[in-house]
PDB file of N, CA and C in Angstrom:
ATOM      1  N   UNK A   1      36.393 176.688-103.679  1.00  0.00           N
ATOM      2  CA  UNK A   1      35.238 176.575-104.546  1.00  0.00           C
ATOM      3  C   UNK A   1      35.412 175.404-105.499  1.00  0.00           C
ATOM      4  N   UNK A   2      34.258 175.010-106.085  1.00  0.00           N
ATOM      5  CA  UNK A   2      34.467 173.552-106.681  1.00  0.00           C
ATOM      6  C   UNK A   2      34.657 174.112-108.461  1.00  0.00           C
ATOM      7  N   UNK A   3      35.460 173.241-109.117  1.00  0.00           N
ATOM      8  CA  UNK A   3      36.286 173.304-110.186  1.00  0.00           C
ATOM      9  C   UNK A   3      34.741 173.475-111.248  1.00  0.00           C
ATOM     10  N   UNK A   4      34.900 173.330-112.481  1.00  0.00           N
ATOM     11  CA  UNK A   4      34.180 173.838-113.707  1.00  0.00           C
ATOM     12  C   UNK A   4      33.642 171.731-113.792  1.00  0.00           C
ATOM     13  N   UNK A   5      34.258 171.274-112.976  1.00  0.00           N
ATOM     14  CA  UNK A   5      34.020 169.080-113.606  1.00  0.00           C
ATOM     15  C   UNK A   5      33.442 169.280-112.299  1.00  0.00           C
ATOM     16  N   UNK A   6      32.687 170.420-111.367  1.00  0.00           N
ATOM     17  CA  UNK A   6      32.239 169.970-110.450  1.00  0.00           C
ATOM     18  C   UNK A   6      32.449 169.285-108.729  1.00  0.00           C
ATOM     19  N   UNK A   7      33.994 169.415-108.838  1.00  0.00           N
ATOM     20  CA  UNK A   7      34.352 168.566-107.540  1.00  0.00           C
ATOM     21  C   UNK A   7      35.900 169.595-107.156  1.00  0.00           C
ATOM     22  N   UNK A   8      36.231 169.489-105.990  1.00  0.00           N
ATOM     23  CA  UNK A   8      37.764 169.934-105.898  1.00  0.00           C
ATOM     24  C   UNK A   8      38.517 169.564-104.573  1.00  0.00           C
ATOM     25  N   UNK A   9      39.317 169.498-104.706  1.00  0.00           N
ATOM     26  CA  UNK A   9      40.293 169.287-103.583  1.00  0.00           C
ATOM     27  C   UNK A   9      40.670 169.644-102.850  1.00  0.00           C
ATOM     28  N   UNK A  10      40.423 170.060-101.158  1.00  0.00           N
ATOM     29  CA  UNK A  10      41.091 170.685-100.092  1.00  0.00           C
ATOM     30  C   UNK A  10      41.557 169.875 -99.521  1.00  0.00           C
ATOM     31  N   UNK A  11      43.218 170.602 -99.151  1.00  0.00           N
ATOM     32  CA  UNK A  11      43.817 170.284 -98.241  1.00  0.00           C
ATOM     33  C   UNK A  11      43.360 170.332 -97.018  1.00  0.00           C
ATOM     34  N   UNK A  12      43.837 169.455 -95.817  1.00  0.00           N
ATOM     35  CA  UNK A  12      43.180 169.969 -94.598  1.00  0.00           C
ATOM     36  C   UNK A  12      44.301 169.217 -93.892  1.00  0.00           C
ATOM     37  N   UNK A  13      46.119 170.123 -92.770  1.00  0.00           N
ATOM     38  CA  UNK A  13      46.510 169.104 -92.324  1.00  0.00           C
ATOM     39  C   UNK A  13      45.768 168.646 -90.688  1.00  0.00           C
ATOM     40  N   UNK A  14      46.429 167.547 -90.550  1.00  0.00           N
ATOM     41  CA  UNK A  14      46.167 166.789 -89.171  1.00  0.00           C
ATOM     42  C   UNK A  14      47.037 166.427 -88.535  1.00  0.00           C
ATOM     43  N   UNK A  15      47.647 166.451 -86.917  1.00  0.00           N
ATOM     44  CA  UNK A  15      48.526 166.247 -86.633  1.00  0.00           C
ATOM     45  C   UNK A  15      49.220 165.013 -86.340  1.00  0.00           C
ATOM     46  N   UNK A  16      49.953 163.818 -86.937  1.00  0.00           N
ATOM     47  CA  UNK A  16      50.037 163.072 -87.311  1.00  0.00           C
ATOM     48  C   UNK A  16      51.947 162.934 -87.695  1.00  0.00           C
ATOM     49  N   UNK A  17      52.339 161.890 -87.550  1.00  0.00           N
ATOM     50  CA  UNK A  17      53.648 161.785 -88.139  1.00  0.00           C
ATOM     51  C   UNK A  17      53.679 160.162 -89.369  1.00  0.00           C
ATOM     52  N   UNK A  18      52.730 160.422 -90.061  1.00  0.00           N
ATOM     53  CA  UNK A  18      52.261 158.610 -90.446  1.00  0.00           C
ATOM     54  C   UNK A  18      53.550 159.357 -91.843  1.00  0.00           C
ATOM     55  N   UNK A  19      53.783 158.352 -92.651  1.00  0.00           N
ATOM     56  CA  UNK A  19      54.617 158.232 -93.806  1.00  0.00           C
ATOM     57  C   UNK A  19      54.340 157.480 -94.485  1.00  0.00           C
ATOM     58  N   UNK A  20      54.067 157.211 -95.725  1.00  0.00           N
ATOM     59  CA  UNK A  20      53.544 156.281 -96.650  1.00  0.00           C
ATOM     60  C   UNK A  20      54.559 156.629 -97.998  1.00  0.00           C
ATOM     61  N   UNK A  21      54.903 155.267 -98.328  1.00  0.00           N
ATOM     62  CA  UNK A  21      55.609 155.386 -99.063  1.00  0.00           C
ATOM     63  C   UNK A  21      54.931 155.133-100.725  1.00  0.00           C
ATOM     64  N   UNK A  22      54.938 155.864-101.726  1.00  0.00           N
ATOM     65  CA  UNK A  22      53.798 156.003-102.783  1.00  0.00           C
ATOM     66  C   UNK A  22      52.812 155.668-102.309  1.00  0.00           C
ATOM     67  N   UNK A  23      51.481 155.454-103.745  1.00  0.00           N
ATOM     68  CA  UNK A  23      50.034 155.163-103.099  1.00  0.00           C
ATOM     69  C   UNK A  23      49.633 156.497-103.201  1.00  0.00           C
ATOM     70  N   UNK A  24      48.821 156.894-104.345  1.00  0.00           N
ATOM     71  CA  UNK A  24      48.103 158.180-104.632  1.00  0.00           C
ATOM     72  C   UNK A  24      46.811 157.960-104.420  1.00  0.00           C
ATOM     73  N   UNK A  25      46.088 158.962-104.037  1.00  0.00           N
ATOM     74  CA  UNK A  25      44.459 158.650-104.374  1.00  0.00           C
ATOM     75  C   UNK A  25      43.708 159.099-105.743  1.00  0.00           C
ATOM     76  N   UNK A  26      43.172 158.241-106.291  1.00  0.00           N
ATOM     77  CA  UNK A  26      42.590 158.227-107.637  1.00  0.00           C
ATOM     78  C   UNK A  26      40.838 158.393-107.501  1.00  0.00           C
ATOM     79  N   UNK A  27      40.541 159.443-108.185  1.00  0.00           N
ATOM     80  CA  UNK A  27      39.368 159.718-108.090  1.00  0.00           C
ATOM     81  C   UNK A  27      38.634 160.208-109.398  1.00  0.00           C
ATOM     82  N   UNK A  28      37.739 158.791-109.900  1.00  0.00           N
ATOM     83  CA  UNK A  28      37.189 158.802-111.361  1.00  0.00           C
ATOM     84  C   UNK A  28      36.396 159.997-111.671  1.00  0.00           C
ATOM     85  N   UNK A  29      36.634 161.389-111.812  1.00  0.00           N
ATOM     86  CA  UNK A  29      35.678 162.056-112.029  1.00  0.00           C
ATOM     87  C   UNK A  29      35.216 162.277-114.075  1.00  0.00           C
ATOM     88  N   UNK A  30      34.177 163.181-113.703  1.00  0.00           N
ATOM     89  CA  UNK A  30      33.739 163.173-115.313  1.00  0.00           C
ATOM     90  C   UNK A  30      34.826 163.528-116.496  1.00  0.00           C
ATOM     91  N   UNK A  31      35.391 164.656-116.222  1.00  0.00           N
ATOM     92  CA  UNK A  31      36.750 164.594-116.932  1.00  0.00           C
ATOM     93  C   UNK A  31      37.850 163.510-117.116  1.00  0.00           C
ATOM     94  N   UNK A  32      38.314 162.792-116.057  1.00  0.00           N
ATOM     95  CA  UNK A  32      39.027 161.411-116.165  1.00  0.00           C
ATOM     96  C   UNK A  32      39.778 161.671-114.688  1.00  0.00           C
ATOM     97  N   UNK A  33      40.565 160.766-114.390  1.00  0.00           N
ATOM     98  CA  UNK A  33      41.032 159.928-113.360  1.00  0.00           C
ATOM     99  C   UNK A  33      41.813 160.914-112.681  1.00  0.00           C
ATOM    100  N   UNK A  34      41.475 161.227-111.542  1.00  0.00           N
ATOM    101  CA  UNK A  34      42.853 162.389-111.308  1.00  0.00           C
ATOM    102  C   UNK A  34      43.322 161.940-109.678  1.00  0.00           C
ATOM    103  N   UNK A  35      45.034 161.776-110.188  1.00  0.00           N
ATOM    104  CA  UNK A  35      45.519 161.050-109.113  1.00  0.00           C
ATOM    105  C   UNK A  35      46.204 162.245-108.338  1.00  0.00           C
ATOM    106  N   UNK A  36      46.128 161.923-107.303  1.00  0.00           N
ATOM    107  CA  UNK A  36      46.750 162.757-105.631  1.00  0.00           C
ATOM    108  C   UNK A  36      47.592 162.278-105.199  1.00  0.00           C
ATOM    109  N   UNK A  37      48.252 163.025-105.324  1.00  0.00           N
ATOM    110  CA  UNK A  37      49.545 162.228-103.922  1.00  0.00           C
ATOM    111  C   UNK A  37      49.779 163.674-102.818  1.00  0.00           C
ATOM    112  N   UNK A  38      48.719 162.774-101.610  1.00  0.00           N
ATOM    113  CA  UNK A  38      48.925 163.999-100.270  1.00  0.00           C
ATOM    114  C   UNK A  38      49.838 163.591-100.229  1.00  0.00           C
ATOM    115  N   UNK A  39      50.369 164.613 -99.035  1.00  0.00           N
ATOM    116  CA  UNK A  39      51.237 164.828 -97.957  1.00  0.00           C
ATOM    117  C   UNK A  39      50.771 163.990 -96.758  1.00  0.00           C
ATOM    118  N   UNK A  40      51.580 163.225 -95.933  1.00  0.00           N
ATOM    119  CA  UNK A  40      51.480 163.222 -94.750  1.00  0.00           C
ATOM    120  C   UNK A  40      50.390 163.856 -94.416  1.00  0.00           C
ATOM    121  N   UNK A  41      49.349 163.761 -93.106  1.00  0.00           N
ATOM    122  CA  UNK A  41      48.560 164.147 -92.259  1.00  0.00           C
ATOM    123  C   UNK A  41      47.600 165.493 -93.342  1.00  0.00           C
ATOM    124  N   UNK A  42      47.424 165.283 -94.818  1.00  0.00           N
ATOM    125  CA  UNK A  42      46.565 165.874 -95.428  1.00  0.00           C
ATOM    126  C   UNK A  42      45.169 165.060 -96.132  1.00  0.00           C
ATOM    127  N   UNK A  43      44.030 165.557 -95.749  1.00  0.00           N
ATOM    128  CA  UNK A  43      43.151 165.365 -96.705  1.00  0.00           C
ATOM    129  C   UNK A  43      42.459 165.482 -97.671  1.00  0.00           C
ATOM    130  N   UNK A  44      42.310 164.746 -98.537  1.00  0.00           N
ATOM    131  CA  UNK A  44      41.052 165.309 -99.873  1.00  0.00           C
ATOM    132  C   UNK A  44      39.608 165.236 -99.210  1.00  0.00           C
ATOM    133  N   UNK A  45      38.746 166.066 -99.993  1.00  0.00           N
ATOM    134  CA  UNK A  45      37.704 166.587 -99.952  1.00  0.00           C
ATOM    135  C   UNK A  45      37.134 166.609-101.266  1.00  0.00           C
ATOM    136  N   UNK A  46      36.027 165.459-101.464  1.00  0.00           N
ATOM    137  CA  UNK A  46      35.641 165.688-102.855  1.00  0.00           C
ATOM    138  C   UNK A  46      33.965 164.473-102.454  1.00  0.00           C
ATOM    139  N   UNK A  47      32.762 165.128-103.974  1.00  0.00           N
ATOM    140  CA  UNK A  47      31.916 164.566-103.314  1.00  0.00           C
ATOM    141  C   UNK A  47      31.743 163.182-103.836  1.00  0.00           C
ATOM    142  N   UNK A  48      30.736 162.641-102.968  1.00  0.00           N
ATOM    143  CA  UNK A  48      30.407 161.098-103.056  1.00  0.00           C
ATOM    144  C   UNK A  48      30.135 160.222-104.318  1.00  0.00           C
ATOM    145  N   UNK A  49      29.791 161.234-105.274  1.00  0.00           N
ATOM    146  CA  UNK A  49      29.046 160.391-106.837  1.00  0.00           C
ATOM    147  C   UNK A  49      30.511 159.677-107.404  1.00  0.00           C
ATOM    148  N   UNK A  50      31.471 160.402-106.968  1.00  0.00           N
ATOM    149  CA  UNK A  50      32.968 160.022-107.769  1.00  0.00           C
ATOM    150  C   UNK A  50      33.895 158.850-107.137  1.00  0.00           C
ATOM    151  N   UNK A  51      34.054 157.910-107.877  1.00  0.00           N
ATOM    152  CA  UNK A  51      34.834 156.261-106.975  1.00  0.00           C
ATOM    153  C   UNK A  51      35.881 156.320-107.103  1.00  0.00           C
ATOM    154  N   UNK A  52      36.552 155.920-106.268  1.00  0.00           N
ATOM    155  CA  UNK A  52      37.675 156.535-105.767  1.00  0.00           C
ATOM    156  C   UNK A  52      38.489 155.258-105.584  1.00  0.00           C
ATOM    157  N   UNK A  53      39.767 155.029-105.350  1.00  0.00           N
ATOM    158  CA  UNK A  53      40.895 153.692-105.057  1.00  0.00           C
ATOM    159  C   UNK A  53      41.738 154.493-104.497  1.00  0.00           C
ATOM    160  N   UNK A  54      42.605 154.069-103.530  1.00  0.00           N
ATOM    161  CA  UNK A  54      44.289 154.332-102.682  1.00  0.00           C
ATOM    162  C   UNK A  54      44.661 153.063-103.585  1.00  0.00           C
ATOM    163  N   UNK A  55      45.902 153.424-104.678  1.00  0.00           N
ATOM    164  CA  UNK A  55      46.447 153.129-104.819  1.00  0.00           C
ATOM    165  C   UNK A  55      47.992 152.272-103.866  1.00  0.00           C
ATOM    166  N   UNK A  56      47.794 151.333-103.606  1.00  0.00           N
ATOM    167  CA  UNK A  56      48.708 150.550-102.647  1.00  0.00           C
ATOM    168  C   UNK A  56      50.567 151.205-102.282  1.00  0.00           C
ATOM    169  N   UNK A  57      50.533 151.559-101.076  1.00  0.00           N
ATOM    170  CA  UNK A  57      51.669 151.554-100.538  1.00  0.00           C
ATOM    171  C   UNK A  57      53.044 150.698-100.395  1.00  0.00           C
ATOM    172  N   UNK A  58      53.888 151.498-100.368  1.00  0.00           N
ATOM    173  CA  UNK A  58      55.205 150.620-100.725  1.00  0.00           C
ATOM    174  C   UNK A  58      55.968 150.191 -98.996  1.00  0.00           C
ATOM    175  N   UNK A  59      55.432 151.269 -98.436  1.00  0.00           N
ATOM    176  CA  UNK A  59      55.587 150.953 -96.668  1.00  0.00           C
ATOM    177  C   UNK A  59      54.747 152.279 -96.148  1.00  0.00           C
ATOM    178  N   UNK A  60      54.741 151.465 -95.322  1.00  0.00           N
ATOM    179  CA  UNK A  60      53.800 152.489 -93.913  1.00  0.00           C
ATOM    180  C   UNK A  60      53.022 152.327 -93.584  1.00  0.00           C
ATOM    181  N   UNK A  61      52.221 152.900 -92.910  1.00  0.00           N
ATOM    182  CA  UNK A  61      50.946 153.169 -92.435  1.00  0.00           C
ATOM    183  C   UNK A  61      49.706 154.095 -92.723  1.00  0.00           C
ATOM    184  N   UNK A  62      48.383 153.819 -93.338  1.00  0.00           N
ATOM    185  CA  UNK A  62      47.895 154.439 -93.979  1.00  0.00           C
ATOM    186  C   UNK A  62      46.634 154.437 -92.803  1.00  0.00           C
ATOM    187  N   UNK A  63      46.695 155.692 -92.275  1.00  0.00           N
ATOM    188  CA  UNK A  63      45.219 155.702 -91.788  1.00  0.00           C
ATOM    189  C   UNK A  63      44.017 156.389 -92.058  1.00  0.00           C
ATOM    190  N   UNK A  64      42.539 156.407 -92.402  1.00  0.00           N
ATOM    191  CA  UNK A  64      41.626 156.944 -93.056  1.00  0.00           C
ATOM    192  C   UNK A  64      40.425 157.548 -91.990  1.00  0.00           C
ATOM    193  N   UNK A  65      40.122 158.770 -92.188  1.00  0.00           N
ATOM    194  CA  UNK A  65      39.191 159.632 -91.580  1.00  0.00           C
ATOM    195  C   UNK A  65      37.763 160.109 -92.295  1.00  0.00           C
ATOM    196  N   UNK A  66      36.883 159.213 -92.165  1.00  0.00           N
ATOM    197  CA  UNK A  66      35.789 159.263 -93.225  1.00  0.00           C
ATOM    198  C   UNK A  66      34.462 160.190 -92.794  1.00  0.00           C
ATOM    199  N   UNK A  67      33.749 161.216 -93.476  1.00  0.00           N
ATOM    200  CA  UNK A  67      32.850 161.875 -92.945  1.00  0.00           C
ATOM    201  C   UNK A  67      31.915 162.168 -94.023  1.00  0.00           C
ATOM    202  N   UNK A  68      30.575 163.205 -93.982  1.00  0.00           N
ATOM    203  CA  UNK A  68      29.906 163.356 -94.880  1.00  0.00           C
ATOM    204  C   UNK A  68      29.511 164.626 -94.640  1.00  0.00           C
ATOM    205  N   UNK A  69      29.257 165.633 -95.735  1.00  0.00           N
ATOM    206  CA  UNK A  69      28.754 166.951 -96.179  1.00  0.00           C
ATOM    207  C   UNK A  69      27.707 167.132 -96.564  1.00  0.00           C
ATOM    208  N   UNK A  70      26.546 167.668 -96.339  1.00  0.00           N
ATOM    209  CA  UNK A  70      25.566 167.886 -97.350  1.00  0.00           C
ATOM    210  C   UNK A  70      25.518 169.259 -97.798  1.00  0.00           C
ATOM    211  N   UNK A  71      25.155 169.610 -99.110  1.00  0.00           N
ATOM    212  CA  UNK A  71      25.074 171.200 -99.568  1.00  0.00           C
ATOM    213  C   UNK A  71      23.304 171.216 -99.369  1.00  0.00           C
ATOM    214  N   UNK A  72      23.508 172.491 -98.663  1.00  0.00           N
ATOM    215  CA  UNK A  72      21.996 172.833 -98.680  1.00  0.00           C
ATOM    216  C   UNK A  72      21.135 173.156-100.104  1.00  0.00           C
ATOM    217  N   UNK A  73      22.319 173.358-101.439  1.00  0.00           N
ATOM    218  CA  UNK A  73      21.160 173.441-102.081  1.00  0.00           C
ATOM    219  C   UNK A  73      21.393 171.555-103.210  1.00  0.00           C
ATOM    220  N   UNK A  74      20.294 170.968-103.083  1.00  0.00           N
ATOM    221  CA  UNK A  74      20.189 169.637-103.170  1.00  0.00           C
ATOM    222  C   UNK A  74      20.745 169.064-104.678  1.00  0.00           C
ATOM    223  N   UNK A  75      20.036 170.157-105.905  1.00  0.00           N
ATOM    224  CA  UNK A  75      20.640 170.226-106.478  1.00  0.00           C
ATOM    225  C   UNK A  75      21.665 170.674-107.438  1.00  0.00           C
ATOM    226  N   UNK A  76      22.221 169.642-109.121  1.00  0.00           N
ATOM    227  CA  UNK A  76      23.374 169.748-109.032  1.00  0.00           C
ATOM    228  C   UNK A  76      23.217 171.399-110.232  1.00  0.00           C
ATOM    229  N   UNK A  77      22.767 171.214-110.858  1.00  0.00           N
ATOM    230  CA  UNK A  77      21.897 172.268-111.630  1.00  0.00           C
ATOM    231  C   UNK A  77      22.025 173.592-110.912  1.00  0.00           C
ATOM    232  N   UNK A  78      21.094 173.694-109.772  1.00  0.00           N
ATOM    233  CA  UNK A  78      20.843 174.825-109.534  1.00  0.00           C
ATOM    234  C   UNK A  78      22.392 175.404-108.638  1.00  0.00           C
ATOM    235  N   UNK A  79      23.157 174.548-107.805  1.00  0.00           N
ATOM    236  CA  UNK A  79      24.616 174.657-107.237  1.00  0.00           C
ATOM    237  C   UNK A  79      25.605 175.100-108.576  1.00  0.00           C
ATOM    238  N   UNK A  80      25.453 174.733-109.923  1.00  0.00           N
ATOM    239  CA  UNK A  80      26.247 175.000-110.763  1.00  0.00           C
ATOM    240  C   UNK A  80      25.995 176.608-111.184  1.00  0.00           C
ATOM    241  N   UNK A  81      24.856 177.217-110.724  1.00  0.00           N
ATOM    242  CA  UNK A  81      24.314 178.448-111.484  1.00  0.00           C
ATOM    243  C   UNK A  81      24.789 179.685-110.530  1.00  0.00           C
ATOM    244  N   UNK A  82      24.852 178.794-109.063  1.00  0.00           N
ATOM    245  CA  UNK A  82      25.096 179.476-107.865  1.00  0.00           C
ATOM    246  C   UNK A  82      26.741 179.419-108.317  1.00  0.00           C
ATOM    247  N   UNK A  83      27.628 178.645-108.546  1.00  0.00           N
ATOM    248  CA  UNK A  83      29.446 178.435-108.698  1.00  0.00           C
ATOM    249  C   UNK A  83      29.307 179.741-109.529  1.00  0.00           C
ATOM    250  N   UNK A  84      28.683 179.955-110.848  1.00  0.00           N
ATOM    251  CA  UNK A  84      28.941 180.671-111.808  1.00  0.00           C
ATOM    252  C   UNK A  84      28.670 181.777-111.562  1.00  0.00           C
ATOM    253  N   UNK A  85      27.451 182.358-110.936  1.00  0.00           N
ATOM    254  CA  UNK A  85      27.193 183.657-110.841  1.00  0.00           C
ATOM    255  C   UNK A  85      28.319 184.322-108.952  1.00  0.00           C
ATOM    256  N   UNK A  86      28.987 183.259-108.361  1.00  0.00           N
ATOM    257  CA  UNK A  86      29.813 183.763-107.655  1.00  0.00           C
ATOM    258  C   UNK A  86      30.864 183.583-108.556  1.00  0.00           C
ATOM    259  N   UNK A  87      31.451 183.103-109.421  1.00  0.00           N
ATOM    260  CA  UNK A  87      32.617 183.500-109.733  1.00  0.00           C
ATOM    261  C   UNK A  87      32.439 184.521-111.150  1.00  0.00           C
ATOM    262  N   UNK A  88      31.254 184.738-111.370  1.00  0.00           N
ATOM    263  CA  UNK A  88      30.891 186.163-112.415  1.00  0.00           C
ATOM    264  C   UNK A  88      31.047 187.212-111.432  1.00  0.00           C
ATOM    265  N   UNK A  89      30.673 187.165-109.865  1.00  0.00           N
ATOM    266  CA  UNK A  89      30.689 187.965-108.846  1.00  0.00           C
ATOM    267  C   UNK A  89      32.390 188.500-109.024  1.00  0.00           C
ATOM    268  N   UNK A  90      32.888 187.776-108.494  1.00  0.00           N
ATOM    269  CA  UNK A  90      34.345 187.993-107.928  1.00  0.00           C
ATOM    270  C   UNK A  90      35.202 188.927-108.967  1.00  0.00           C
ATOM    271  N   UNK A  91      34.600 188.057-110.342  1.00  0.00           N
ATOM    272  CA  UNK A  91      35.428 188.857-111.687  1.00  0.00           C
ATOM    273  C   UNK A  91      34.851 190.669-111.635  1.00  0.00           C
ATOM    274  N   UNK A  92      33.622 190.585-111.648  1.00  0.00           N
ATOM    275  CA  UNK A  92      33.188 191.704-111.032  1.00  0.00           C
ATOM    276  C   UNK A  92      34.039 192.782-110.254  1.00  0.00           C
ATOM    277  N   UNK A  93      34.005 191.884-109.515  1.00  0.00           N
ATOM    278  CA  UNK A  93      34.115 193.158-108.098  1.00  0.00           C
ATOM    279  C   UNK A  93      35.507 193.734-108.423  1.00  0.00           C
ATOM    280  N   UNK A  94      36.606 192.988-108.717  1.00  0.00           N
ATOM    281  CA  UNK A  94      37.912 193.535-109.031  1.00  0.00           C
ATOM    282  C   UNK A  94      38.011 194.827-110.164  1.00  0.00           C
ATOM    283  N   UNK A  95      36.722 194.694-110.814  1.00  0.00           N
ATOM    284  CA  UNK A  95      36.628 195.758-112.118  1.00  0.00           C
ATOM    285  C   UNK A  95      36.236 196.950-112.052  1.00  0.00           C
ATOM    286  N   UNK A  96      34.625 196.628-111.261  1.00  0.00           N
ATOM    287  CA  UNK A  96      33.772 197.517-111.031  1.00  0.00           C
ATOM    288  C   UNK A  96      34.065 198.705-110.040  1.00  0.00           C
ATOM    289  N   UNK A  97      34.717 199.540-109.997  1.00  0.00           N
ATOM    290  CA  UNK A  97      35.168 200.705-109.095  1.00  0.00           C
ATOM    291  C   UNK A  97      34.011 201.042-107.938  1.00  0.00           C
ATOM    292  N   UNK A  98      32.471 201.186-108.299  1.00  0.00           N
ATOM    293  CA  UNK A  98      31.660 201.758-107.946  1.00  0.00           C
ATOM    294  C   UNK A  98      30.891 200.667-106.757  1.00  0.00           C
ATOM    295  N   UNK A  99      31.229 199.191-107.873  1.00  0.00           N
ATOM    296  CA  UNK A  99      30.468 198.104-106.840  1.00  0.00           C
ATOM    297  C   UNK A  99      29.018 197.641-106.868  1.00  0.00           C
ATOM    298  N   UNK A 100      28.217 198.201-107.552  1.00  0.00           N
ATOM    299  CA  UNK A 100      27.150 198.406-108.214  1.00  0.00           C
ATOM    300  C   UNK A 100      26.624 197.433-108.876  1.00  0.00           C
ATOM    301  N   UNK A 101      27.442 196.519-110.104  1.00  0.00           N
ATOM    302  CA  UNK A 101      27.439 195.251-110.869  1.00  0.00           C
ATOM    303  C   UNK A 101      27.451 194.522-109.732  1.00  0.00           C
ATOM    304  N   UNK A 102      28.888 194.338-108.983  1.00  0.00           N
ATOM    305  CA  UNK A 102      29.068 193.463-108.005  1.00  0.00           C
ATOM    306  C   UNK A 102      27.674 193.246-107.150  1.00  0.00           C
ATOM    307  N   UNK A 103      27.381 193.775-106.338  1.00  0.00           N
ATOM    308  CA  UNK A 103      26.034 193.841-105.629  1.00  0.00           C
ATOM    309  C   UNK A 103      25.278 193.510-106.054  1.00  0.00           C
ATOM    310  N   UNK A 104      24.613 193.591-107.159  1.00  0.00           N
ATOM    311  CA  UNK A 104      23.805 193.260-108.114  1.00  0.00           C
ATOM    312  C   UNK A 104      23.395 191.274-108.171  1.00  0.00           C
ATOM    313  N   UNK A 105      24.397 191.285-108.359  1.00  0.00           N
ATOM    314  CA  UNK A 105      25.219 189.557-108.708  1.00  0.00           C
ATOM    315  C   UNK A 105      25.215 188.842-107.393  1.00  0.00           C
ATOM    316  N   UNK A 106      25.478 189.886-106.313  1.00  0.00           N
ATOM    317  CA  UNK A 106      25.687 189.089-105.165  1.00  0.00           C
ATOM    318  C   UNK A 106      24.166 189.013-104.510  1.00  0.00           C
ATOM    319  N   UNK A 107      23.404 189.899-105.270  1.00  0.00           N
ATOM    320  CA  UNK A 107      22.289 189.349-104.418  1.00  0.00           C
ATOM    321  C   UNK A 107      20.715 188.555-105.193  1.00  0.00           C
ATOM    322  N   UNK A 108      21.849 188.387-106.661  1.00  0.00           N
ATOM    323  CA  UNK A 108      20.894 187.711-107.218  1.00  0.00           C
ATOM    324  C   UNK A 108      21.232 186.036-106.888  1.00  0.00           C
ATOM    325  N   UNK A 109      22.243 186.075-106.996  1.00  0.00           N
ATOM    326  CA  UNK A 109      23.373 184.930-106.207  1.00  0.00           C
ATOM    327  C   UNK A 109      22.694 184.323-104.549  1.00  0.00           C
ATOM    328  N   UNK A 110      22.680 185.393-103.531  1.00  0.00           N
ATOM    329  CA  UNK A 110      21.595 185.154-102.226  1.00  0.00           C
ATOM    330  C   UNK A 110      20.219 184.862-102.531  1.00  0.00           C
ATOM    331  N   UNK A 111      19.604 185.465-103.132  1.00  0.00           N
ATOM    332  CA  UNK A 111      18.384 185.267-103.153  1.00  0.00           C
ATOM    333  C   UNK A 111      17.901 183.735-103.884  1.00  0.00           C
ATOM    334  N   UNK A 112      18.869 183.581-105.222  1.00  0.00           N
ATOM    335  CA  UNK A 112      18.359 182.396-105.484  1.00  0.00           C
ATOM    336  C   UNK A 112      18.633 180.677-104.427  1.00  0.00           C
ATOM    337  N   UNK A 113      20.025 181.227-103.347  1.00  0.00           N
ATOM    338  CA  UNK A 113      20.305 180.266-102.512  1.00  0.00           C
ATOM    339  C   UNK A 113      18.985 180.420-101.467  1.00  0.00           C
ATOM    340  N   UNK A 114      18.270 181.484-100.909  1.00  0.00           N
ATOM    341  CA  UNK A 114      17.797 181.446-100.152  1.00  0.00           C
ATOM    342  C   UNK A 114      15.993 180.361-100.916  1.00  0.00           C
ATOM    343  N   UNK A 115      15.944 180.792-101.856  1.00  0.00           N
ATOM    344  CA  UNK A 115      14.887 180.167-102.453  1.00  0.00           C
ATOM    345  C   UNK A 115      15.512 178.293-102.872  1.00  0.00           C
ATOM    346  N   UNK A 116      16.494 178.086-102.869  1.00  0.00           N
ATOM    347  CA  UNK A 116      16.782 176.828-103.451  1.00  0.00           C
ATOM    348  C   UNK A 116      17.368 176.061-102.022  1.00  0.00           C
ATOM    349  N   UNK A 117      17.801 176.733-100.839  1.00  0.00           N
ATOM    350  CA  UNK A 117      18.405 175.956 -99.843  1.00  0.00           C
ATOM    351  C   UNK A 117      17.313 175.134 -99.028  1.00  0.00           C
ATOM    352  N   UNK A 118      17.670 174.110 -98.423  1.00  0.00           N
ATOM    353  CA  UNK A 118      16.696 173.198 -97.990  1.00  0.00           C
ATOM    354  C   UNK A 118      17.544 173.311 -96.640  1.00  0.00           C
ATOM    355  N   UNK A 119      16.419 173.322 -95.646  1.00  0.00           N
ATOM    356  CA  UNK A 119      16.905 173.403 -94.134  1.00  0.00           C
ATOM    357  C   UNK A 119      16.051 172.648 -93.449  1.00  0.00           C
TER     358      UNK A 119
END
């Protein structure tokens, strides 16, 4: 799930034996600059509004796998209301014995994706 600044980082490995010696990836988000240093054959995952640099390698081979995501709901507003009321969900559900709150949340949570998703 994406962080409270909006963006987050998944790992994803690939099978690969490349080695790079330093060389983080830096990615300007609204909070400030936050540098990565994958692993071997791992990727970040973060979205497009945020500019990004690979910091230069000391040896190796750096190879890049570029793709694009769209979230069905378009915007950033209404995706932030959807983050919050699933993670008001989750806090929920661990509490609520009966499940009742939880449900509640989860389908005020669906319903507003189903009204805000674009297909």
């Amino acid at each position: 799930m994406p962080s409270r600044s909006g963006w987050t980082v998944r790992s994803r490995s690939f099978s690969t034996t490349l080695r790079v010696t330093r060389g983080e990836l830096v990615i300007n988000t609204t909070p400030g600059e936050q540098h990565l240093k994958l692993e071997p054959s791992d990727a970040a995952i973060y979205p497009t509004q945020y500019v990004h640099c690979v910091e230069e390698g000391a040896s190796g081979e750096r190879l890049a796998y570029v793709t694009w995501m769209e979230s069905l709901v378009r915007d950033l507003g209404q995706r932030e209301v959807l983050y919050d009321l699933a993670i008001a969900a989750e806090h929920v559900h661990k509490l609520d014995t009966q499940r009742e709150a939880f449900m509640m949340l989860e389908k005020a949570r669906f319903n507003l994706l189903r009204m805000w998703a674009e297909t």
